[in-house]
C-alpha atoms as a PDB file:
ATOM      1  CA  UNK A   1     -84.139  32.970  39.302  1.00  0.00           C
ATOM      2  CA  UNK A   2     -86.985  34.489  37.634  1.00  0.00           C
ATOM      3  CA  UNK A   3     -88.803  32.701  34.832  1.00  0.00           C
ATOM      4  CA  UNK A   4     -88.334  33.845  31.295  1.00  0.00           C
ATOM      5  CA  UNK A   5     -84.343  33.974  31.333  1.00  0.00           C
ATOM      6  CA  UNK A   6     -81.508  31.565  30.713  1.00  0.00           C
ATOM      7  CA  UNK A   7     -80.046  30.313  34.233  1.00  0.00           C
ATOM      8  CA  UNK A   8     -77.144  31.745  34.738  1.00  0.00           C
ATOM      9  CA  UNK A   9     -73.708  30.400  36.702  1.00  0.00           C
ATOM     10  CA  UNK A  10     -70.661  32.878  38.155  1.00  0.00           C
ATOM     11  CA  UNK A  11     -69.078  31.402  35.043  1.00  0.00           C
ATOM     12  CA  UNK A  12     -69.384  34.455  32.871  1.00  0.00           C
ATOM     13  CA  UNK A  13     -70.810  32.631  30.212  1.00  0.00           C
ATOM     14  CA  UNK A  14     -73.626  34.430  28.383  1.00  0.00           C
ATOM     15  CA  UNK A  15     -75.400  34.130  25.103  1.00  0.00           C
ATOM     16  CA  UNK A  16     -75.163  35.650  22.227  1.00  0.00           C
ATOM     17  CA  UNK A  17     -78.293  37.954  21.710  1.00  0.00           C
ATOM     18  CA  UNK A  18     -77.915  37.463  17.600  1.00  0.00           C
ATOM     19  CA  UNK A  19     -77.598  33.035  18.784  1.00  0.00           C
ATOM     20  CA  UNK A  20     -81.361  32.557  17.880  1.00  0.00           C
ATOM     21  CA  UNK A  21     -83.506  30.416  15.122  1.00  0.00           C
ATOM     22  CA  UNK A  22     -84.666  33.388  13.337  1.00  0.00           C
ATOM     23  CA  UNK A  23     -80.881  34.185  12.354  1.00  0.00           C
ATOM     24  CA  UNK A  24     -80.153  30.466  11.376  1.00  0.00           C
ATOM     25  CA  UNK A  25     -79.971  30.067   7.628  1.00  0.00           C
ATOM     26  CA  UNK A  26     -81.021  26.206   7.645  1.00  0.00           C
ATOM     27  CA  UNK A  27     -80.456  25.410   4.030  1.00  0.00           C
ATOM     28  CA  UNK A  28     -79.700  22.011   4.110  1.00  0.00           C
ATOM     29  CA  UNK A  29     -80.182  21.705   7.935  1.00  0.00           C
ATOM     30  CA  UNK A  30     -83.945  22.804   7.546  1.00  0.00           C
ATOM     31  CA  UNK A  31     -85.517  19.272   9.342  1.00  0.00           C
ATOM     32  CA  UNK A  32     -83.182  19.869  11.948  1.00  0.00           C
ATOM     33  CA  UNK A  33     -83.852  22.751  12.643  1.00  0.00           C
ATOM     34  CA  UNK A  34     -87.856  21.956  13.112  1.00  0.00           C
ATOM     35  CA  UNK A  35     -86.801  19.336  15.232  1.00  0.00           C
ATOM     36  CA  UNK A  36     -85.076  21.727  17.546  1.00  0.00           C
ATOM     37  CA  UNK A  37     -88.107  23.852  17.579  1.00  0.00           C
ATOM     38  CA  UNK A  38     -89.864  21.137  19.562  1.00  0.00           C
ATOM     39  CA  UNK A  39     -86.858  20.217  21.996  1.00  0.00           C
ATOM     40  CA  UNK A  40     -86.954  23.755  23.294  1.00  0.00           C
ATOM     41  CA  UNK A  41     -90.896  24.346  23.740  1.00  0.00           C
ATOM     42  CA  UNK A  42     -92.433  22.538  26.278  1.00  0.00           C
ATOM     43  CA  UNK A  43     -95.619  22.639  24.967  1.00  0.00           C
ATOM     44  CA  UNK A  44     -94.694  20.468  22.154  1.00  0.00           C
ATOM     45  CA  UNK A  45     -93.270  16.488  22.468  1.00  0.00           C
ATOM     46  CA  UNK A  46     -90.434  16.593  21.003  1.00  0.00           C
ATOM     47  CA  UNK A  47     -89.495  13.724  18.708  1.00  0.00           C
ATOM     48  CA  UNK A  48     -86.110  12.953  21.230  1.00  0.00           C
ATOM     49  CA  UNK A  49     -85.654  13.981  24.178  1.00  0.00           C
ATOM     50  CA  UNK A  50     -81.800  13.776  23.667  1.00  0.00           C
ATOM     51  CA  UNK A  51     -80.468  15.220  20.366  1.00  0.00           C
ATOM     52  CA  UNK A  52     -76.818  15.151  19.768  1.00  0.00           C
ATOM     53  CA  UNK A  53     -75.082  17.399  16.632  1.00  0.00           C
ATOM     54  CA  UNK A  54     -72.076  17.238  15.152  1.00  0.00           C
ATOM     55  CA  UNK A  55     -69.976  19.598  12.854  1.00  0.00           C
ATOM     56  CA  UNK A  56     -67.082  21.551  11.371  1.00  0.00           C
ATOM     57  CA  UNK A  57     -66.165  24.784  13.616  1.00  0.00           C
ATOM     58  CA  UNK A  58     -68.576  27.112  11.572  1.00  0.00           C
ATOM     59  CA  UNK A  59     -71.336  24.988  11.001  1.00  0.00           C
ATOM     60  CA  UNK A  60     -73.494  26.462  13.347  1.00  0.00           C
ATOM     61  CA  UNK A  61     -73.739  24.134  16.550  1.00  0.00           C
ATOM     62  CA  UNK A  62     -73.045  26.768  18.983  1.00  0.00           C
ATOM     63  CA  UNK A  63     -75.424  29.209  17.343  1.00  0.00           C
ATOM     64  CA  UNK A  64     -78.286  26.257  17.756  1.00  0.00           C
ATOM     65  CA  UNK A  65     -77.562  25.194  21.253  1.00  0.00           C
ATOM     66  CA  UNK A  66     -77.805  28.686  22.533  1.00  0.00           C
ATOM     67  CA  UNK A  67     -80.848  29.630  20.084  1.00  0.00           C
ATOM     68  CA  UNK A  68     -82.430  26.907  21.564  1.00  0.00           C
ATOM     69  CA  UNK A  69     -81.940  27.941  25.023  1.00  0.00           C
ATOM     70  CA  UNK A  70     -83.287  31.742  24.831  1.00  0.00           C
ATOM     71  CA  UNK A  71     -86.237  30.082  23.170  1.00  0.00           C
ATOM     72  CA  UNK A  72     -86.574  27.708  26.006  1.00  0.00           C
ATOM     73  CA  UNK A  73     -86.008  30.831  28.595  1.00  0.00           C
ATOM     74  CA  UNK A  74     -88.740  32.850  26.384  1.00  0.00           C
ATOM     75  CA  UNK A  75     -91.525  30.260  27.218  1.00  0.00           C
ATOM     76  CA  UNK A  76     -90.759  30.645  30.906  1.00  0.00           C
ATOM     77  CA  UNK A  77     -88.905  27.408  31.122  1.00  0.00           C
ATOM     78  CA  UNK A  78     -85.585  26.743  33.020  1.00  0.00           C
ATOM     79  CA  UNK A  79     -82.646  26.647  30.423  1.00  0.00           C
ATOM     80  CA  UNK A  80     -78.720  26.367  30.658  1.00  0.00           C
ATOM     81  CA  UNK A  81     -76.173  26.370  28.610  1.00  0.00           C
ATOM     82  CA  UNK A  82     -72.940  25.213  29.097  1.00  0.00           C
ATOM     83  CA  UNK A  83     -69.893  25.671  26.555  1.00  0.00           C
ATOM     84  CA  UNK A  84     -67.579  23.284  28.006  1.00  0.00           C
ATOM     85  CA  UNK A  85     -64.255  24.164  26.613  1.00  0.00           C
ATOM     86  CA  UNK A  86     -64.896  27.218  29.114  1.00  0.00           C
ATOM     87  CA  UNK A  87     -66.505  25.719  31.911  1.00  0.00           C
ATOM     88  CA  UNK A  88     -64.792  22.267  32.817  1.00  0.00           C
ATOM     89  CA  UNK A  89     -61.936  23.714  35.050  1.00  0.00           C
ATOM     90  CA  UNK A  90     -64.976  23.743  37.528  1.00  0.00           C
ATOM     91  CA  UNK A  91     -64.889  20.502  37.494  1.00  0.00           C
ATOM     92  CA  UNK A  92     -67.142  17.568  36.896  1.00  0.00           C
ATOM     93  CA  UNK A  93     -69.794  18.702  39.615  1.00  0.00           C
ATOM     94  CA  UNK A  94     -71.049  21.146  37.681  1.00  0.00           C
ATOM     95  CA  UNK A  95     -72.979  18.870  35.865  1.00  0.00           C
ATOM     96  CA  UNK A  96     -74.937  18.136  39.597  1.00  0.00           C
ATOM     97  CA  UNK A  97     -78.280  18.996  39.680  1.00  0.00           C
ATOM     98  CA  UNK A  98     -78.212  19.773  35.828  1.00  0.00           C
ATOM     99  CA  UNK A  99     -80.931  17.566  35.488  1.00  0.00           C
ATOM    100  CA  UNK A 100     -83.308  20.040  37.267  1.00  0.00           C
ATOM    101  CA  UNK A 101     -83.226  22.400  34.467  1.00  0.00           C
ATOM    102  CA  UNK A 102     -86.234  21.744  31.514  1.00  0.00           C
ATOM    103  CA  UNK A 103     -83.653  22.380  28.871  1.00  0.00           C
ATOM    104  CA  UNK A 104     -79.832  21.739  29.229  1.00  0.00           C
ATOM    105  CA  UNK A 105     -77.608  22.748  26.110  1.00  0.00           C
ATOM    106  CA  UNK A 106     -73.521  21.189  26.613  1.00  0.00           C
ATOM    107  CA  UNK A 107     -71.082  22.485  24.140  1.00  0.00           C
ATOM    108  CA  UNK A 108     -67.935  21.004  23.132  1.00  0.00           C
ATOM    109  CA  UNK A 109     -67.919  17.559  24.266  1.00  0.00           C
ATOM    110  CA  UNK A 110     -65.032  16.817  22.859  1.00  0.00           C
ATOM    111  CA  UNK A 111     -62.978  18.782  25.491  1.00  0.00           C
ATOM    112  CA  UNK A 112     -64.275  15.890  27.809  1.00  0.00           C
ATOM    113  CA  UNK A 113     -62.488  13.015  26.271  1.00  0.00           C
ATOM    114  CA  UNK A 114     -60.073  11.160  28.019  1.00  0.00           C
ATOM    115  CA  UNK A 115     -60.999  13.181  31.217  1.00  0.00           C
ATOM    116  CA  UNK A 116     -62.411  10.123  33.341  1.00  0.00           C
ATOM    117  CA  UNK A 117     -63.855  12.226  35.787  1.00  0.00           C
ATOM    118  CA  UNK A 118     -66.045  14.164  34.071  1.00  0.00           C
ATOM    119  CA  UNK A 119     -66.930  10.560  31.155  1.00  0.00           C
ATOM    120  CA  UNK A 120     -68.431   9.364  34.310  1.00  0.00           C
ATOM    121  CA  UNK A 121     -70.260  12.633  35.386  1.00  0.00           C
ATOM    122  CA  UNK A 122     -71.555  13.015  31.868  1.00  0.00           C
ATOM    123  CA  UNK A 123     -72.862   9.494  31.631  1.00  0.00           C
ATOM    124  CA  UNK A 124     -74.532  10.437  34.958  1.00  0.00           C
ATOM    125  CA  UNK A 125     -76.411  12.909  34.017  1.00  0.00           C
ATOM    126  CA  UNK A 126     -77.414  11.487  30.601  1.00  0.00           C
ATOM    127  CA  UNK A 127     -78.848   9.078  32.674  1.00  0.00           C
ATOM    128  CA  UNK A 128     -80.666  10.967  35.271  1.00  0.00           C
ATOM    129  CA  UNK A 129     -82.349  12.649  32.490  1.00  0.00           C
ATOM    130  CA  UNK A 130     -83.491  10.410  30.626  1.00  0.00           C
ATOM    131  CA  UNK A 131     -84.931   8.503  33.457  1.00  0.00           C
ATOM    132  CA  UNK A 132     -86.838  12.280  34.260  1.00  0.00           C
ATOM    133  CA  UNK A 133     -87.741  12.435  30.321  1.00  0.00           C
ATOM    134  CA  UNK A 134     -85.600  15.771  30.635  1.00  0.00           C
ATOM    135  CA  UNK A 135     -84.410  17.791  27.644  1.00  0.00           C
ATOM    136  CA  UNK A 136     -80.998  17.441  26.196  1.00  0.00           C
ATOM    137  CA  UNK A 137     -79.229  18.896  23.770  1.00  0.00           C
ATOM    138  CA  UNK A 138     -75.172  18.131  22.907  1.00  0.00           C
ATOM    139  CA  UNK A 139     -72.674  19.507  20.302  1.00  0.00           C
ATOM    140  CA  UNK A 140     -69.377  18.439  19.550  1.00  0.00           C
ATOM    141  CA  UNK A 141     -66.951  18.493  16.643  1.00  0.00           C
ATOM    142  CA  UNK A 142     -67.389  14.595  15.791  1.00  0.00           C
ATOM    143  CA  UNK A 143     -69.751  11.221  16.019  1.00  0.00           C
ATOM    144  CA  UNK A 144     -69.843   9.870  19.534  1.00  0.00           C
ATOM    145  CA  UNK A 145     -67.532   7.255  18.131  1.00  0.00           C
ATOM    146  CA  UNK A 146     -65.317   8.980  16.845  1.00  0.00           C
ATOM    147  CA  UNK A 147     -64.758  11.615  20.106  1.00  0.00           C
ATOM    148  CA  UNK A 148     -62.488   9.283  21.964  1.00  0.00           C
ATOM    149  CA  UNK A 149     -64.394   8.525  25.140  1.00  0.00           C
ATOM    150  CA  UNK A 150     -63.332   5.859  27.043  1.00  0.00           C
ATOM    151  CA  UNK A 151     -66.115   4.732  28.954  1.00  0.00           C
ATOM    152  CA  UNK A 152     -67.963   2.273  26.619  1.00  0.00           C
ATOM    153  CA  UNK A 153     -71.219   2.856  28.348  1.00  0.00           C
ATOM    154  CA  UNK A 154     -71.039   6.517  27.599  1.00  0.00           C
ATOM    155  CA  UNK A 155     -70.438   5.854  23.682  1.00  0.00           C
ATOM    156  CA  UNK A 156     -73.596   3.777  23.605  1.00  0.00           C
ATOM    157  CA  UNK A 157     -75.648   6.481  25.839  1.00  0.00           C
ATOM    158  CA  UNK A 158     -74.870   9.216  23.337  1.00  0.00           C
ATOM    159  CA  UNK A 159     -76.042   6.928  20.619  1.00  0.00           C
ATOM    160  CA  UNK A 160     -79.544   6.640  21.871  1.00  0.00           C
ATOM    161  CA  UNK A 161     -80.847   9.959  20.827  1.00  0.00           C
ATOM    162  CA  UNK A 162     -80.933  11.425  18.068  1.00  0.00           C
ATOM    163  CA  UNK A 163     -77.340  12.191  16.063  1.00  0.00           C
ATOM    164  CA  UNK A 164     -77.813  14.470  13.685  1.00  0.00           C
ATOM    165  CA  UNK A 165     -74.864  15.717  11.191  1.00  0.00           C
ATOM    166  CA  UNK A 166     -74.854  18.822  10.400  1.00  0.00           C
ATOM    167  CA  UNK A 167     -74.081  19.781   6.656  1.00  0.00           C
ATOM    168  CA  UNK A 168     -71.821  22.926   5.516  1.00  0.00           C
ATOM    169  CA  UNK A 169     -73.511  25.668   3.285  1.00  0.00           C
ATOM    170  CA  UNK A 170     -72.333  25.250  -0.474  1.00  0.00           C
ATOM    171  CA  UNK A 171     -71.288  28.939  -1.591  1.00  0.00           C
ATOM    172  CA  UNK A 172     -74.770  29.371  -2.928  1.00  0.00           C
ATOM    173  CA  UNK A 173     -76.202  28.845   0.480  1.00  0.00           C
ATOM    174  CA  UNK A 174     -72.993  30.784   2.110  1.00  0.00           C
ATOM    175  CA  UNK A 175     -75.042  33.910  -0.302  1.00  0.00           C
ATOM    176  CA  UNK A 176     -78.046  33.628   0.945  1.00  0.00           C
ATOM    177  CA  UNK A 177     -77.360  33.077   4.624  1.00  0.00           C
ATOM    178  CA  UNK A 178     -74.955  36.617   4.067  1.00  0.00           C
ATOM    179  CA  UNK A 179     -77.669  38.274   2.308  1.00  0.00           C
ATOM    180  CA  UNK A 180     -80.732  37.245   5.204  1.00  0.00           C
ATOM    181  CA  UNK A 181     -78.098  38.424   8.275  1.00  0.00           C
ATOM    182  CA  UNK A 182     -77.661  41.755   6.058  1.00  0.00           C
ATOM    183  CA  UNK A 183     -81.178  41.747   5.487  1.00  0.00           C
ATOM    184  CA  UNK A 184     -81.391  41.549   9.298  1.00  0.00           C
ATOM    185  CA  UNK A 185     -79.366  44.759  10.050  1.00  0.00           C
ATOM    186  CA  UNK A 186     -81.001  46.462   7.224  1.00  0.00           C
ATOM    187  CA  UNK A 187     -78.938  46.120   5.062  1.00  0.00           C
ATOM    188  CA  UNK A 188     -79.335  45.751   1.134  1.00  0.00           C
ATOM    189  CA  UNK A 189     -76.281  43.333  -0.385  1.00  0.00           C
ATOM    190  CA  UNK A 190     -76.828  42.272  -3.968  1.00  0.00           C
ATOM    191  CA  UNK A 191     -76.109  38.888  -5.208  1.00  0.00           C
ATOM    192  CA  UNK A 192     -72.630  40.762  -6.832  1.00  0.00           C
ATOM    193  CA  UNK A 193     -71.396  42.306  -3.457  1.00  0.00           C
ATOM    194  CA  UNK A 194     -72.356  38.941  -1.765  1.00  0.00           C
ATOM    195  CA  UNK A 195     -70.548  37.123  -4.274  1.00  0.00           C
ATOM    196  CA  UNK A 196     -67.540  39.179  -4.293  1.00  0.00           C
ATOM    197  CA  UNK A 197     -67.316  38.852  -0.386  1.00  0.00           C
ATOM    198  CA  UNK A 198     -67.203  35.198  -1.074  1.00  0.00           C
ATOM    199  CA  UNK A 199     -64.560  35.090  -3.491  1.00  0.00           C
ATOM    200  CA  UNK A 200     -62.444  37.888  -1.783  1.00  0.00           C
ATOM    201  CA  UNK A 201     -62.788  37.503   1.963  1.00  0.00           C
ATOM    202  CA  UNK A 202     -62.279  34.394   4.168  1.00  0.00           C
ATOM    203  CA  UNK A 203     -64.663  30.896   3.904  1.00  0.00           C
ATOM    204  CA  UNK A 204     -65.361  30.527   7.367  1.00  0.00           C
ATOM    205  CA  UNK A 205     -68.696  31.409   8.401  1.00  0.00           C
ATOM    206  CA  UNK A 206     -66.999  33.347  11.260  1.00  0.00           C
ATOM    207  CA  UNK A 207     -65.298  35.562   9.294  1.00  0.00           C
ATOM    208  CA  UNK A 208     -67.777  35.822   7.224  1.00  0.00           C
ATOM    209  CA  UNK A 209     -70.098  37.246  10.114  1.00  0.00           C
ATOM    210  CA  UNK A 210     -66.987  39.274  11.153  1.00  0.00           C
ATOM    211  CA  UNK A 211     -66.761  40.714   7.822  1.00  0.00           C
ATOM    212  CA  UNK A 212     -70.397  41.368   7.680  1.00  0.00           C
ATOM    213  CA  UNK A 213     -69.981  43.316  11.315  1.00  0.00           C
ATOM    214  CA  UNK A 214     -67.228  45.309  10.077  1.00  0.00           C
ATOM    215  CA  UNK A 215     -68.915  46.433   6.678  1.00  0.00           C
ATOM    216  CA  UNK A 216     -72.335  46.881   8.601  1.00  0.00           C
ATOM    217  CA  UNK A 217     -70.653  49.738  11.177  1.00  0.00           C
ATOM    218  CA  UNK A 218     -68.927  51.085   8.306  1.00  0.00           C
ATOM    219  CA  UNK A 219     -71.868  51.636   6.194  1.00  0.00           C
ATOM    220  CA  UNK A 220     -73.543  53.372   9.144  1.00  0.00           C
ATOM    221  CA  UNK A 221     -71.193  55.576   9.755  1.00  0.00           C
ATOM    222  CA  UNK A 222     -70.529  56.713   6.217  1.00  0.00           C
ATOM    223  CA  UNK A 223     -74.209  56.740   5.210  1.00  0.00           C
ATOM    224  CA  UNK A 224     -73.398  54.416   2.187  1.00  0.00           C
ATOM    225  CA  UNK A 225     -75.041  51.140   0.754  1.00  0.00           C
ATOM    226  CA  UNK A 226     -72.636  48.204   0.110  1.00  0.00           C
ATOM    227  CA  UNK A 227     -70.877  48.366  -3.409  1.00  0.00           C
ATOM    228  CA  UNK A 228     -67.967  46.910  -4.358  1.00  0.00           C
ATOM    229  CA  UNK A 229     -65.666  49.881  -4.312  1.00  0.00           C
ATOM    230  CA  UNK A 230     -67.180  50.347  -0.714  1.00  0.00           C
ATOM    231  CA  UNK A 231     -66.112  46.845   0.463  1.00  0.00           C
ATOM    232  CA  UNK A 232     -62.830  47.281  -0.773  1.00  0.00           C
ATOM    233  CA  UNK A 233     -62.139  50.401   0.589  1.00  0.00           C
ATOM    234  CA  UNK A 234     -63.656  49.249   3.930  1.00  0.00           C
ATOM    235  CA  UNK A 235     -61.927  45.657   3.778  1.00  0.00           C
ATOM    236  CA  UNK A 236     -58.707  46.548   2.176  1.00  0.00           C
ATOM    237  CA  UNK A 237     -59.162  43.963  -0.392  1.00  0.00           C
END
């Protein structure tokens, strides 16, 4: 395993090369994100050592877990990342020897409720590393509580860090966040063609990325900057 990269697992899971901090539009989400900064540099203390977010679909917890591994990787650290809705037919002893790693990302926990097996496996290795003063950092789509666990202990254990909610853009913050990934690909998108994307194409910030894709190849292709007349003929709106 050489230093610098994410570990990686015959899994075929792989991060996304666009998944990192720079190409997170914080908005309201900004002290989180400076918190995350410090989980994934071990140079710095980080404030917890085990941070748990929560959020609607699009809000941006995948991007963060994996952002925070390549940064991890980038400092020469041992990183993982480990989207469990695509993982756990592994099984629970995946998780074994997890705690080795200086940074370990788990996404999705709510695919684990109800599965005993892997409750107890997570609560082991929540344990393990906190007791090595480890990094962890867990997503899921709701409060500890409200996941449906069954293993009391393993409620309480995902309590002790820090939970952090995270907060959906308004469609002011939607603009900007389209206008800085444009901005990214060199594009130029005006506050009108942003706002008509809003209003025409779909909320989610995953279609909204999609979108952004899609009009980005196009405008390459054709040589042409983003009007309106351009995204309608390239989004058949």
């Amino acid at each position: 395993m050489a230093s610098g990269q994410p570990m990686q697992l015959p899994l075929g899971v792989k991060l996304r090369d666009e998944a990192t901090f720079d190409s997170f539009y914080s908005g309201p989400n900004a002290p989180l994100l400076t918190l995350l900064h410090a989980l994934a540099d071990p140079a710095q203390t980080p404030v917890e050592h085990c941070v748990y977010l929560w959020g609607a679909p699009d809000s941006g917890r995948s991007h963060l877990l994996q952002a925070a591994c390549q940064r991890m990787a980038q400092t020469g650290a041992l990183a993982m990342y480990l989207p469990l809705r695509e993982v756990m037919d592994h099984g629970p002893q995946l998780l074994d020897g997890m705690e080795e790693v200086d940074l370990l990302c788990l996404d999705d926990l709510e695919v684990l409720a109800g599965q005993a097996d892997w409750e107890e496996a997570l609560f082991h290795i929540y344990n393990r590393i906190q007791q090595r003063q480890g990094r962890l950092l867990m997503a899921a789509a709701a409060a500890p509580r409200a996941l449906g666990f069954q293993l009391p202990d393993l409620v309480s254990r995902l309590g002790w860090g820090l939970v952090f909610h995270l907060q959906t853009l308004d469609d002011e913050e939607k603009q900007q966040m389209l206008q800085m990934r444009a901005a990214r690909r060199g594009l130029q998108l005006s506050d009108e063609v942003a706002r008509y994307i809003l209003s025409r194409g779909a909320r989610g910030m995953g279609e909204l990325f999609a979108a952004l894709e899609q009009l980005d190849q196009a405008s390459l292709q054709a040589q042409h900057r983003l009007t309106i007349p351009f995204v309608k003929r390239v989004m058949g709106w």
